[in-house]
N, C-alpha and C. Protein backbone atom coordinates (compact mmCIF):
# COMPACT_ATOMS: atom_id res chain seq x y z
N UNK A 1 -15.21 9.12 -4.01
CA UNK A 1 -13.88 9.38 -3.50
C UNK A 1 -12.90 9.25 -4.66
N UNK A 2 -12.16 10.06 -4.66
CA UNK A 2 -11.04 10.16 -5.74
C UNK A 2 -10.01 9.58 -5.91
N UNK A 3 -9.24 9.56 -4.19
CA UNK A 3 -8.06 8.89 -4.04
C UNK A 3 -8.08 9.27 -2.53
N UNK A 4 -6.98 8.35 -1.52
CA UNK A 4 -6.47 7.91 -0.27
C UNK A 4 -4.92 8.32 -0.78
N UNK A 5 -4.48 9.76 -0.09
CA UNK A 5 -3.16 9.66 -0.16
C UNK A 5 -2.65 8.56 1.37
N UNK A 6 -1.06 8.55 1.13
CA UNK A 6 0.05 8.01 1.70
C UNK A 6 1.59 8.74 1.46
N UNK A 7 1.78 9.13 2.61
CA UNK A 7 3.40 9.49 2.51
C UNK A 7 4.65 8.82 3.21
N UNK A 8 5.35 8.21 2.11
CA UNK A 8 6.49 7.33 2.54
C UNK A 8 7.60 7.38 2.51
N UNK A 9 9.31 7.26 3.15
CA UNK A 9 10.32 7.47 2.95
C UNK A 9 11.04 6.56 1.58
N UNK A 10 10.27 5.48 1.01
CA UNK A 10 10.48 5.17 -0.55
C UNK A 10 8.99 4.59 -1.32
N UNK A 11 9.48 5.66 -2.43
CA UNK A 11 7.80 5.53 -3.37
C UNK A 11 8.52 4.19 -3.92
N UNK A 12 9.53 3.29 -4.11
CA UNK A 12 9.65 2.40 -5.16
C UNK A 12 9.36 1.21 -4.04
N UNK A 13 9.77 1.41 -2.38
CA UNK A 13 9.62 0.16 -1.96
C UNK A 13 7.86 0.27 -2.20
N UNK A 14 7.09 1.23 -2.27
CA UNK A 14 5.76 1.07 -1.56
C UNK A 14 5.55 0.72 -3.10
N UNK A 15 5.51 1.29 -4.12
CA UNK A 15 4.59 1.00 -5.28
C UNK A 15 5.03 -1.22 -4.97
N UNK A 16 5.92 -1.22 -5.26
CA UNK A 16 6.29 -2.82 -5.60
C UNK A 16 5.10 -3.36 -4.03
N UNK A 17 5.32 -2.87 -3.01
CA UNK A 17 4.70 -3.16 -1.79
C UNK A 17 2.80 -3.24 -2.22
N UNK A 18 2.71 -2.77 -2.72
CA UNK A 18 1.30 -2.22 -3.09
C UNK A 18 0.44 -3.02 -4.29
N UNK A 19 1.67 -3.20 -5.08
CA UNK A 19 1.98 -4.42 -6.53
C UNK A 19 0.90 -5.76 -6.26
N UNK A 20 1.58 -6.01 -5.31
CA UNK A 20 1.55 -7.31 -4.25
C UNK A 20 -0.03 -7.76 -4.00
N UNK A 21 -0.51 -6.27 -3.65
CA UNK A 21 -1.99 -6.11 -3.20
C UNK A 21 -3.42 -6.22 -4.72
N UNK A 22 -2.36 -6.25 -5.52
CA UNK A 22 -2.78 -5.99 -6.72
C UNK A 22 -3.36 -4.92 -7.04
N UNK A 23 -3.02 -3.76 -6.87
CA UNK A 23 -2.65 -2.42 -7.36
C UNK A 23 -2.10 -2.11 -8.49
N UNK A 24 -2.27 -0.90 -9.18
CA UNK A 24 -1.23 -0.78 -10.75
C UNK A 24 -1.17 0.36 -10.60
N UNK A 25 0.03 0.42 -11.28
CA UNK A 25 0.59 1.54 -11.27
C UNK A 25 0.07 2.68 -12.52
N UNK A 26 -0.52 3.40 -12.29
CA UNK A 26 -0.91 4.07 -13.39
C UNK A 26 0.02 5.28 -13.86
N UNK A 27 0.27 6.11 -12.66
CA UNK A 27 1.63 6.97 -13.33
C UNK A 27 2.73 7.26 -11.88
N UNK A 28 3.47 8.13 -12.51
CA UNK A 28 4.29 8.36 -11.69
C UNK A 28 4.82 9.72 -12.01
N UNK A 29 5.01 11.00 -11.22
CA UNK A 29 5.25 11.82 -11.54
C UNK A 29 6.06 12.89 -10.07
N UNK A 30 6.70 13.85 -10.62
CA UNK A 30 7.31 15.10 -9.54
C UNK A 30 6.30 15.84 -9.43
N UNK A 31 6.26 16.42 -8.26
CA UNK A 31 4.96 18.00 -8.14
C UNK A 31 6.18 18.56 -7.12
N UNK A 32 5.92 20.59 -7.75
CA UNK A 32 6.56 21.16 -7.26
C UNK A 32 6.41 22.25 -7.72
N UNK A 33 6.62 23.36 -7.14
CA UNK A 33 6.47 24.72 -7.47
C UNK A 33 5.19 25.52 -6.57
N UNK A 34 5.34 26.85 -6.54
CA UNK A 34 4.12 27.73 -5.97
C UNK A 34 2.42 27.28 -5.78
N UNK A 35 2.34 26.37 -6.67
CA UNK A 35 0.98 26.15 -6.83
C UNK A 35 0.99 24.76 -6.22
N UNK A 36 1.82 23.95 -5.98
CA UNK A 36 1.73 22.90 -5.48
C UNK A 36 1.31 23.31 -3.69
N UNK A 37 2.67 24.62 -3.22
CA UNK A 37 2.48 25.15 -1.85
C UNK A 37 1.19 25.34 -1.62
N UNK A 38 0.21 26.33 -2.64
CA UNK A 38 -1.31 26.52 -2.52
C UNK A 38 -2.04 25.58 -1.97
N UNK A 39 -1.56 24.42 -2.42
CA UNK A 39 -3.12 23.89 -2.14
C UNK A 39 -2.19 22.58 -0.65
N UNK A 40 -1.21 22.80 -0.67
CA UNK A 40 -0.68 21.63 0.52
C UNK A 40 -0.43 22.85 1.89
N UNK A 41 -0.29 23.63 1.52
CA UNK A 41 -0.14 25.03 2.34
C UNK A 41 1.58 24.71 3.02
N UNK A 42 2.68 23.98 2.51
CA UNK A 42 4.13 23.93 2.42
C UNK A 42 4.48 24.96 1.03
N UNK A 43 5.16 26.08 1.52
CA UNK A 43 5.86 26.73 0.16
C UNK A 43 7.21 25.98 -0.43
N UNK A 44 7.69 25.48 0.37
CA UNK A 44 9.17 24.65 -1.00
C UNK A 44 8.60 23.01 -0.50
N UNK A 45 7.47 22.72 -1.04
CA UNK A 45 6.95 21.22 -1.40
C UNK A 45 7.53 21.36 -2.21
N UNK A 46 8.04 19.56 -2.51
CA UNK A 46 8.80 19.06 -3.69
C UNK A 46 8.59 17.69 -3.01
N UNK A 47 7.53 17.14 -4.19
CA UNK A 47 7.28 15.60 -4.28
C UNK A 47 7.54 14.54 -5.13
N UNK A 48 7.49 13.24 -5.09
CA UNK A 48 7.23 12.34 -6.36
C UNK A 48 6.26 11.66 -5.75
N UNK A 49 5.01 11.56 -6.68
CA UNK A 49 4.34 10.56 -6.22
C UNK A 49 3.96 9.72 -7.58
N UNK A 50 3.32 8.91 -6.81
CA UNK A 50 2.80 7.27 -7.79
C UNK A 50 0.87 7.46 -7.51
N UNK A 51 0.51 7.07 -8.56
CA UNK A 51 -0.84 7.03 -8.41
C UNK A 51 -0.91 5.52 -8.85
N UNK A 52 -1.72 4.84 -8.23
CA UNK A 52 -2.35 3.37 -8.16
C UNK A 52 -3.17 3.14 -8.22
N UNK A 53 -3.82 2.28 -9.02
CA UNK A 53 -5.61 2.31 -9.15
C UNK A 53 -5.71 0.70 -8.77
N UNK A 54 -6.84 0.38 -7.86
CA UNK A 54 -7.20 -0.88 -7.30
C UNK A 54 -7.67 -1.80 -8.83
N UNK A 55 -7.81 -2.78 -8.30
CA UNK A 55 -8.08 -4.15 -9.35
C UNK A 55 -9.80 -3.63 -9.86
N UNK A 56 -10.42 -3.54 -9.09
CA UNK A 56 -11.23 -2.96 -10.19
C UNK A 56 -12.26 -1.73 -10.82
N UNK A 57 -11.04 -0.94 -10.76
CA UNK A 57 -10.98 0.51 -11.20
C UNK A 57 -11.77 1.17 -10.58
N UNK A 58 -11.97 1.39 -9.47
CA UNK A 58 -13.00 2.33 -8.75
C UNK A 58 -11.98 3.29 -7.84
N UNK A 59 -11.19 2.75 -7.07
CA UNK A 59 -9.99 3.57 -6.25
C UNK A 59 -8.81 3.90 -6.08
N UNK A 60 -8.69 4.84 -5.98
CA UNK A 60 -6.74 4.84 -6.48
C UNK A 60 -6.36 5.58 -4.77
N UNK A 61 -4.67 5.21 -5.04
CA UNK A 61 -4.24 5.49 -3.89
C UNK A 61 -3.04 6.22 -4.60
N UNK A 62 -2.84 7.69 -3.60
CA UNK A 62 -1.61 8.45 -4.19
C UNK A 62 -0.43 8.41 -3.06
N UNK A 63 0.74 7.88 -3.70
CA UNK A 63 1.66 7.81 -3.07
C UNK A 63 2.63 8.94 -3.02
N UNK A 64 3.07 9.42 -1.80
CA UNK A 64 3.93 10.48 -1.80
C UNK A 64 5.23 10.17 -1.68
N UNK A 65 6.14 10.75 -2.07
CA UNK A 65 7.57 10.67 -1.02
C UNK A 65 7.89 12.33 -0.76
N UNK A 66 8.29 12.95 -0.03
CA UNK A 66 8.44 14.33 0.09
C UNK A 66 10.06 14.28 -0.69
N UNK A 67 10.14 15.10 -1.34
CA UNK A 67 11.79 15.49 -1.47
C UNK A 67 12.40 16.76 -0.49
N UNK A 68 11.30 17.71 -0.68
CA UNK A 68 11.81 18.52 0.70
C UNK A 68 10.26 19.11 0.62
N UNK A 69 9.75 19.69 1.91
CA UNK A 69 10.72 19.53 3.19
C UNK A 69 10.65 18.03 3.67
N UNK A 70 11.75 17.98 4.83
CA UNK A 70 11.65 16.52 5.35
C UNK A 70 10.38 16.58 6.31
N UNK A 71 10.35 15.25 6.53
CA UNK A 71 9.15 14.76 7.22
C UNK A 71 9.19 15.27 8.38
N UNK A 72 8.26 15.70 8.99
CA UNK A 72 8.12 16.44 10.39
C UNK A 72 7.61 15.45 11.49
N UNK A 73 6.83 14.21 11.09
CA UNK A 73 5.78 13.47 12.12
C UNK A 73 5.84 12.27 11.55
N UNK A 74 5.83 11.62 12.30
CA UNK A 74 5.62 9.59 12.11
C UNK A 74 4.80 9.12 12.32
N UNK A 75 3.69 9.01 12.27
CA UNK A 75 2.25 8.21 12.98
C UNK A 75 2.24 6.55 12.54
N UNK A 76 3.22 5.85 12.19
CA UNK A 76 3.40 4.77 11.61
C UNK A 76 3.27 3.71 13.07
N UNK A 77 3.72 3.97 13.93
CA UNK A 77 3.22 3.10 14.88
C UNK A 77 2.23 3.39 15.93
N UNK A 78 1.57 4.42 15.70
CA UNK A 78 0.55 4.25 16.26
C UNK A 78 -0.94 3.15 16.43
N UNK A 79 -1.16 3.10 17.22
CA UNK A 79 -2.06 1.82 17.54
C UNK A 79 -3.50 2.05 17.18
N UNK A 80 -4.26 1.09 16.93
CA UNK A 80 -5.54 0.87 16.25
C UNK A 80 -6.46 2.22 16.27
N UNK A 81 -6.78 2.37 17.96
CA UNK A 81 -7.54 3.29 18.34
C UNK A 81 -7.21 4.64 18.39
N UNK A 82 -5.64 5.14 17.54
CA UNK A 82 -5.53 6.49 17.34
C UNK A 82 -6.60 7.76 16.71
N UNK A 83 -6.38 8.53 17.27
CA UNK A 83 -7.37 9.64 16.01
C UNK A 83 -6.45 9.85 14.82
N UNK A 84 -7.93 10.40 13.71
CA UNK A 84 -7.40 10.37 12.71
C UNK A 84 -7.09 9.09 11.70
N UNK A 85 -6.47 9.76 10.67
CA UNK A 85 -6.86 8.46 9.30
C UNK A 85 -5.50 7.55 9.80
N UNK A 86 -6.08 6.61 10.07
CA UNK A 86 -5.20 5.70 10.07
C UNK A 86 -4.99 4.51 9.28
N UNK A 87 -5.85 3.89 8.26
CA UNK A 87 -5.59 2.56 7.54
C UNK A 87 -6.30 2.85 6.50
N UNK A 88 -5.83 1.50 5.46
CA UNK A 88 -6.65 1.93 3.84
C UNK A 88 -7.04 0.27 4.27
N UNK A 89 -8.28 -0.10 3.68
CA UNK A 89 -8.73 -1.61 3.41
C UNK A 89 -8.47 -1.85 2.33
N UNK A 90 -8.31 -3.22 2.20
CA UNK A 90 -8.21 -3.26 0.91
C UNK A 90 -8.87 -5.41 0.96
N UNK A 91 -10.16 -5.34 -0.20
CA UNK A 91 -10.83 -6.42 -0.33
C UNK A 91 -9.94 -7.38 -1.30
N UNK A 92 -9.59 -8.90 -0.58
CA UNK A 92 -9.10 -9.43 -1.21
C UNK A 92 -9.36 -10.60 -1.40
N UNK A 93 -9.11 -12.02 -2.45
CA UNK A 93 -9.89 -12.80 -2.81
C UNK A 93 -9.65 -13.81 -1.74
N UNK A 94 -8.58 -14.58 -1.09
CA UNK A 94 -7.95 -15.31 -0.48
C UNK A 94 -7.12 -14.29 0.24
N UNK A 95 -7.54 -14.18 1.79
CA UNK A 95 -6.58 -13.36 2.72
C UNK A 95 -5.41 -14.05 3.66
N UNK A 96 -5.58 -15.32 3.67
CA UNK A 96 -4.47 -16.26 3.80
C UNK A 96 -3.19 -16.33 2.99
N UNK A 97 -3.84 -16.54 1.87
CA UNK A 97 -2.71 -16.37 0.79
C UNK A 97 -2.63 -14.70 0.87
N UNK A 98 -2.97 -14.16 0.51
CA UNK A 98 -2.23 -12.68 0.52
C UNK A 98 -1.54 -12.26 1.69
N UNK A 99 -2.13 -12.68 3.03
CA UNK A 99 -1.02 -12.53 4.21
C UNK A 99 0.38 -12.76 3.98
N UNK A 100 0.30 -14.37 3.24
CA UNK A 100 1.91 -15.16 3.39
C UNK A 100 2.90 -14.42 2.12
N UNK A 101 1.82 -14.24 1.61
CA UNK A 101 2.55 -13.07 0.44
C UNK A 101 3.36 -11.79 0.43
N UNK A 102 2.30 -11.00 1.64
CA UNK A 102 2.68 -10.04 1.95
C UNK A 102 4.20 -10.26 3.03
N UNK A 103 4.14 -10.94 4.21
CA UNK A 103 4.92 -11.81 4.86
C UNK A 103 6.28 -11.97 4.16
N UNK A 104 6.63 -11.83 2.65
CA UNK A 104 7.14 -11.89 1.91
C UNK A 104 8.11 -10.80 1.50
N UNK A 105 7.18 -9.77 2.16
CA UNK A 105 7.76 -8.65 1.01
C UNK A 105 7.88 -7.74 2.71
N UNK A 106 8.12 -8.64 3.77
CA UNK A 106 8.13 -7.44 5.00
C UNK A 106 6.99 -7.37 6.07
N UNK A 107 6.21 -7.76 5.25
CA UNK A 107 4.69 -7.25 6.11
C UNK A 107 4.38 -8.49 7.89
N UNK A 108 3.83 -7.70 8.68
CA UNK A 108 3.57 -8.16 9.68
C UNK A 108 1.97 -8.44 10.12
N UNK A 109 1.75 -9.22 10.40
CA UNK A 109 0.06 -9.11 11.16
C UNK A 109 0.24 -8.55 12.56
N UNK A 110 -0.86 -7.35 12.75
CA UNK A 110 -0.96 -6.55 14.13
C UNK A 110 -1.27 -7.52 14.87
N UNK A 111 -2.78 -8.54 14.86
CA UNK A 111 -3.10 -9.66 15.94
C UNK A 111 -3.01 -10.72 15.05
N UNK A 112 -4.26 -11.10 14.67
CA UNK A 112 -4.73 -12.40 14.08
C UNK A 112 -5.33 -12.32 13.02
N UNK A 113 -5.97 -13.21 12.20
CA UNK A 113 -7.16 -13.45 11.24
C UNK A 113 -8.27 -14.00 11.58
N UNK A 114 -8.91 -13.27 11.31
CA UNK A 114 -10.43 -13.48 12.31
C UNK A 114 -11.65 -12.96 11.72
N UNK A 115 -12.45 -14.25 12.11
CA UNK A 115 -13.92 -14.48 11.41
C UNK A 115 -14.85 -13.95 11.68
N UNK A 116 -15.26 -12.83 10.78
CA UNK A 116 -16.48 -12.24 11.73
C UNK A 116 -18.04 -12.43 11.33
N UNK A 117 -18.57 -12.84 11.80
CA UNK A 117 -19.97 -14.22 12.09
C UNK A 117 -19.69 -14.68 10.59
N UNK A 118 -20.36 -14.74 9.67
CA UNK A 118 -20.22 -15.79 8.43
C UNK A 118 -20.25 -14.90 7.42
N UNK A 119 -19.85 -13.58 7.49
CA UNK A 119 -19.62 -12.61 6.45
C UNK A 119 -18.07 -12.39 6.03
N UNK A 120 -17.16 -12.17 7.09
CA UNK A 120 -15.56 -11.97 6.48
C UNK A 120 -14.41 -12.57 7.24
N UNK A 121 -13.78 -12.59 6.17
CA UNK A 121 -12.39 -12.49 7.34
C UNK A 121 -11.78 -11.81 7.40
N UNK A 122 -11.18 -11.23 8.46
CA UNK A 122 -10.60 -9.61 8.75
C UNK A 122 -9.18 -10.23 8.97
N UNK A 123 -8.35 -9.33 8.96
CA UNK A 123 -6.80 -8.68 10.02
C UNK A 123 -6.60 -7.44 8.98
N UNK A 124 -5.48 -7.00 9.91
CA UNK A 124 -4.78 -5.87 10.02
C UNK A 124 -2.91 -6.36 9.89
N UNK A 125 -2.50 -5.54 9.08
CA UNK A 125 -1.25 -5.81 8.90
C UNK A 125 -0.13 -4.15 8.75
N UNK A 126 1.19 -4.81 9.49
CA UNK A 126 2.08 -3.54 9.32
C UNK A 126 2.78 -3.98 7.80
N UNK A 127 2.53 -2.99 6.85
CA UNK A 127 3.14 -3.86 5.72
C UNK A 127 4.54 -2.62 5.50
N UNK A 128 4.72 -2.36 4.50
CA UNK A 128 6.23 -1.81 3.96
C UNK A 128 6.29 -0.13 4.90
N UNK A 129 7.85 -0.20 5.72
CA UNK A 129 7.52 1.13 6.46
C UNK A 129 6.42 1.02 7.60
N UNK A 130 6.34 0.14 8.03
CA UNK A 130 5.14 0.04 9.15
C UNK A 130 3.65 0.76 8.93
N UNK A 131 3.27 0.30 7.26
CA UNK A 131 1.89 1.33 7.31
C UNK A 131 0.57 0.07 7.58
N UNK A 132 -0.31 0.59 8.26
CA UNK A 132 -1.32 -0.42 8.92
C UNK A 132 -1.76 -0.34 7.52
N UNK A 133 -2.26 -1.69 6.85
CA UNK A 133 -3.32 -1.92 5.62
C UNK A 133 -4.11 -2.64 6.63
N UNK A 134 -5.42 -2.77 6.15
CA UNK A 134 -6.19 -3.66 6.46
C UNK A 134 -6.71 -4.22 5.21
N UNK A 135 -6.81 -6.04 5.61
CA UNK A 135 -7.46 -6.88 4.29
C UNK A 135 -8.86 -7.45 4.67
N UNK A 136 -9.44 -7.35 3.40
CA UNK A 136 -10.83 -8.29 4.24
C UNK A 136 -11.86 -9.06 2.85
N UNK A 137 -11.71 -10.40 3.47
CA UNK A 137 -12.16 -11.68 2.74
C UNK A 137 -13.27 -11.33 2.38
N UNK A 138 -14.42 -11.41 1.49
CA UNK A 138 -15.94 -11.98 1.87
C UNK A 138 -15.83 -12.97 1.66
N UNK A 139 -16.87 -13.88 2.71
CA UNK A 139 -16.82 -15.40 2.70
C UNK A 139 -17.92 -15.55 1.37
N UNK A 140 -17.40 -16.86 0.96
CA UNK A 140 -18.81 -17.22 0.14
C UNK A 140 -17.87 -16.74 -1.26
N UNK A 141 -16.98 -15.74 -1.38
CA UNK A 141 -16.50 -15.52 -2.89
C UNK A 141 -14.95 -15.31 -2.67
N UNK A 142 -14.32 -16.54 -3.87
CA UNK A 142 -13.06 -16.86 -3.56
C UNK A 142 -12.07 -16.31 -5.08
C-alpha cells in the first residue's frame, strides 16, 4: 500500500493533529490543473496536500484540503458500522498516554479502552475535525 488519503477543511490543523501521532511530515505541496481532473475525475480540482510518513517508514498518509471545488459530503460523523472507508489505525507504544495527548489537541474517545484477551489494547477516537483514528497497543511491548 502506498498511502491512505484524508480530506480536511485545514491541512495545518491536521498535519500538527497527526504530529501528535508521530507522523512526519515529509512534504507539502498544491495539485492542480487538467491532469490532476484525469485521474480524480473533478475538472477544476485545486488541492494542497501534506504527505506523512508513519514512525517507521512503511506508511504514509496523504492529506487533502480541496481549494475548489468545495466539499460536497461529510461522512465525519458517521458511526462505526458505516460502509465504506472509514478509519486509519494507527499502532502505538503507550495508548493511554497517547489518548491524554491527543485529548489535548481536541480529540475525543468514541467508547472506551479496551482489552482484547492478552494481545491489545484497542479504542477509537474522534480526533481533529471529527475524523475516527483508531489506536492499538500490543501488550507485552511498551
Amino acid at each position: 500500500m502506498d498511502n491512505v488519503g484524508i480530506v480536511v477543511e485545514s491541512l495545518d490543523e491536521a498535519i500538527s493533529f497527526f504530529e501528535v501521532i508521530g507522523l512526519k511530515l515529509e512534504g507539502r505541496t498544491r495539485v492542480e490543473g487538467e491532469w490532476v481532473g484525469k485521474i480524480t475525475g473533478i475538472a477544476s480540482h485545486c488541492a494542497e496536500i501534506a504527505m506523512m510518513i508513519t514512525p517507521d517508514g512503511h506508511s504514509r498518509l496523504e492529506i487533502s484540503q480541496f481549494l475548489t471545488p468545495s466539499i460536497i459530503a461529510d461522512h465525519r460523523t458517521a458511526p462505526v458500522n458505516s460502509l465504506g472507508y472509514l478509519r486509519v489505525m494507527f499502532t502505538v507504544e503507550d495508548i493511554d498516554e497517547m489518548v491524554s495527548r491527543l485529548s489535548k489537541h481536541g480529540a475525543q474517545l468514541v467508547g472506551e479502552v479496551v482489552q482484547f484477551e492478552n494481545s491489545y489494547k484497542l479504542c477509537y477516537i474522534r480526533g481533529t475535525e471529527g475524523l475516527l483514528i483508531g489506536l492499538a497497543q500490543e501488550l507485552g511491548h511498551k
